[in-house]
Protein backbone atom coordinates (compact mmCIF):
# COMPACT_ATOMS: atom_id res chain seq x y z
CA UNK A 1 24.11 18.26 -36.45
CA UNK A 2 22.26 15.78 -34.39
CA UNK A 3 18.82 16.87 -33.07
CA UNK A 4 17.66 16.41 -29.87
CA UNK A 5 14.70 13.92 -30.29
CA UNK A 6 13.13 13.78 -26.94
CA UNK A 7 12.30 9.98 -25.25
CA UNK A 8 8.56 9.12 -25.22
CA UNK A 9 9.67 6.46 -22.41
CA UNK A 10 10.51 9.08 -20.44
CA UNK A 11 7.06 11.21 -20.66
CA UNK A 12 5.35 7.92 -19.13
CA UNK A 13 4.78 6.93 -15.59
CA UNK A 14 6.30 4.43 -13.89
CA UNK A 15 3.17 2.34 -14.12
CA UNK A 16 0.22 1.41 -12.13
CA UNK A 17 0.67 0.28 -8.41
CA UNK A 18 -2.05 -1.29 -6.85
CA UNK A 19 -2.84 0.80 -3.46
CA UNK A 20 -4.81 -0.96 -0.47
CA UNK A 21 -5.83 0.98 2.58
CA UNK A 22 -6.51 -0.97 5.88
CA UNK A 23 -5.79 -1.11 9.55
CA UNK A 24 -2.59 -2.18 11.40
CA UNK A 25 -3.22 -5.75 12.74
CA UNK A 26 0.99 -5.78 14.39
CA UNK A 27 3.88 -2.99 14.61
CA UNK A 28 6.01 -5.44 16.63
CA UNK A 29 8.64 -6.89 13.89
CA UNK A 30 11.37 -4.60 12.79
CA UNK A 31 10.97 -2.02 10.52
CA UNK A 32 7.41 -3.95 9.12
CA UNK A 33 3.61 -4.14 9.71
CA UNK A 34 1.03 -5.98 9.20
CA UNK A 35 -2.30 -4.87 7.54
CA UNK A 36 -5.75 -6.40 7.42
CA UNK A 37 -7.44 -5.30 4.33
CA UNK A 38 -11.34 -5.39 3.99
CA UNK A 39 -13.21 -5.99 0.77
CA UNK A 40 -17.03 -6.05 -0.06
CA UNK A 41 -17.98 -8.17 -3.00
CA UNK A 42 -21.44 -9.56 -4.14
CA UNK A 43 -21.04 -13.09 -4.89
CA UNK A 44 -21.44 -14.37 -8.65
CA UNK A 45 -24.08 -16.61 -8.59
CA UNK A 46 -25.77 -16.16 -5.17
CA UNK A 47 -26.22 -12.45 -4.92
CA UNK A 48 -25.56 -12.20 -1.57
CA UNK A 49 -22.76 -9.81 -0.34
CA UNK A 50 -19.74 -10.81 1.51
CA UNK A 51 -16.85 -9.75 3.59
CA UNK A 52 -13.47 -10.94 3.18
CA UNK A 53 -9.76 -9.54 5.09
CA UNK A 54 -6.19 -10.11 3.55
CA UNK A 55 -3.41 -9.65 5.80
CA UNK A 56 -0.15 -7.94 4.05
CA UNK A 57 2.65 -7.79 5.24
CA UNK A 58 4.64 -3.93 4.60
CA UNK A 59 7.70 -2.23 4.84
CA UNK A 60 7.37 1.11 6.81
CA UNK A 61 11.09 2.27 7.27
CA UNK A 62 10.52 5.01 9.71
CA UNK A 63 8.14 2.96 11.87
CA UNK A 64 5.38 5.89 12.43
CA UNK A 65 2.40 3.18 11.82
CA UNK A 66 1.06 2.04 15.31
CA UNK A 67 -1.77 -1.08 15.51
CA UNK A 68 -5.00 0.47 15.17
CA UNK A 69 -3.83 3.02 12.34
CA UNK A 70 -5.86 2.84 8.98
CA UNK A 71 -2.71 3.52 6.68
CA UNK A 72 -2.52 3.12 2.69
CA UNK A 73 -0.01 0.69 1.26
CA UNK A 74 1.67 -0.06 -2.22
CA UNK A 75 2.85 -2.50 -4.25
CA UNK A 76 6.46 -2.53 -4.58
CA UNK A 77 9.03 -5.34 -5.62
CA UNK A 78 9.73 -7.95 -3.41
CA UNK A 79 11.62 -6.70 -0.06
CA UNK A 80 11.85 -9.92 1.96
CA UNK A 81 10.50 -13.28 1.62
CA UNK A 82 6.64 -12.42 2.76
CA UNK A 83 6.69 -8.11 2.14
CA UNK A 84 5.85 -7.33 -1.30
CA UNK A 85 3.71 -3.90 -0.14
CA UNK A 86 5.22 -0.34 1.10
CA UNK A 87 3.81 2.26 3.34
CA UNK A 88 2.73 5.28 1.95
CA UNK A 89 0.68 7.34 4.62
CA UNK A 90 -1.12 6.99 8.11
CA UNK A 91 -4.77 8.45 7.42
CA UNK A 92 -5.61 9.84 10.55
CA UNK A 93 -9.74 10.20 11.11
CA UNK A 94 -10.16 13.72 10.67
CA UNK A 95 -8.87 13.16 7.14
CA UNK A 96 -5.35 14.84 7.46
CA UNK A 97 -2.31 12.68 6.47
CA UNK A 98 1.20 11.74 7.77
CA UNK A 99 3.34 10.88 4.81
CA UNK A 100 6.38 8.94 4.48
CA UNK A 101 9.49 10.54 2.39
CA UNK A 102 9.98 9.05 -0.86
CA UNK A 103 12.67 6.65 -1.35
């Protein structure tokens, strides 16, 4: 009788997450890092180029990020007061990965 009509929610992604990659400033709180983030932009009127660092603050929930790491982070809804950004993966230098489980 009734046919199955199928959801066209359900074909779409989640949505767009921003992604950052940068290095690991502090591994010393519980369960969260911090991560300096480096961006290049040319400034509108001047012309000249300039360097600027964010610090995030990101959940990692198996604590494999150590300071120095270059890692890749997400956006992801608010976990605490200051973490609003996830772990995703340490990037090693020779361009191999380790990955954290989805949750």
């Amino acid at each position: 009788m009734a046919e199955s009509v199928e959801n066209p929610v359900d074909n779409k992604a989640v949505g767009h997450r921003k992604e950052r990659v940068g290095e690991v400033v502090s591994d010393k709180m519980a369960k969260t890092i911090i991560v300096r983030v480096r961006r290049r932009f040319q400034h509108p009127e001047y012309k000249k180029v300039i360097s600027s660092t964010n610090k995030f603050c990101a959940h990692d929930e198996l604590e494999i990020a150590q300071t120095g790491d270059l890692v890749r982070i997400e956006e992801t809804r608010p976990i605490s007061k200051t973490k609003r950004w996830r772990l995703v993966e340490v990037l090693n230098p020779d361009g191999s990965s380790r990955t954290t489980p989805a949750s």
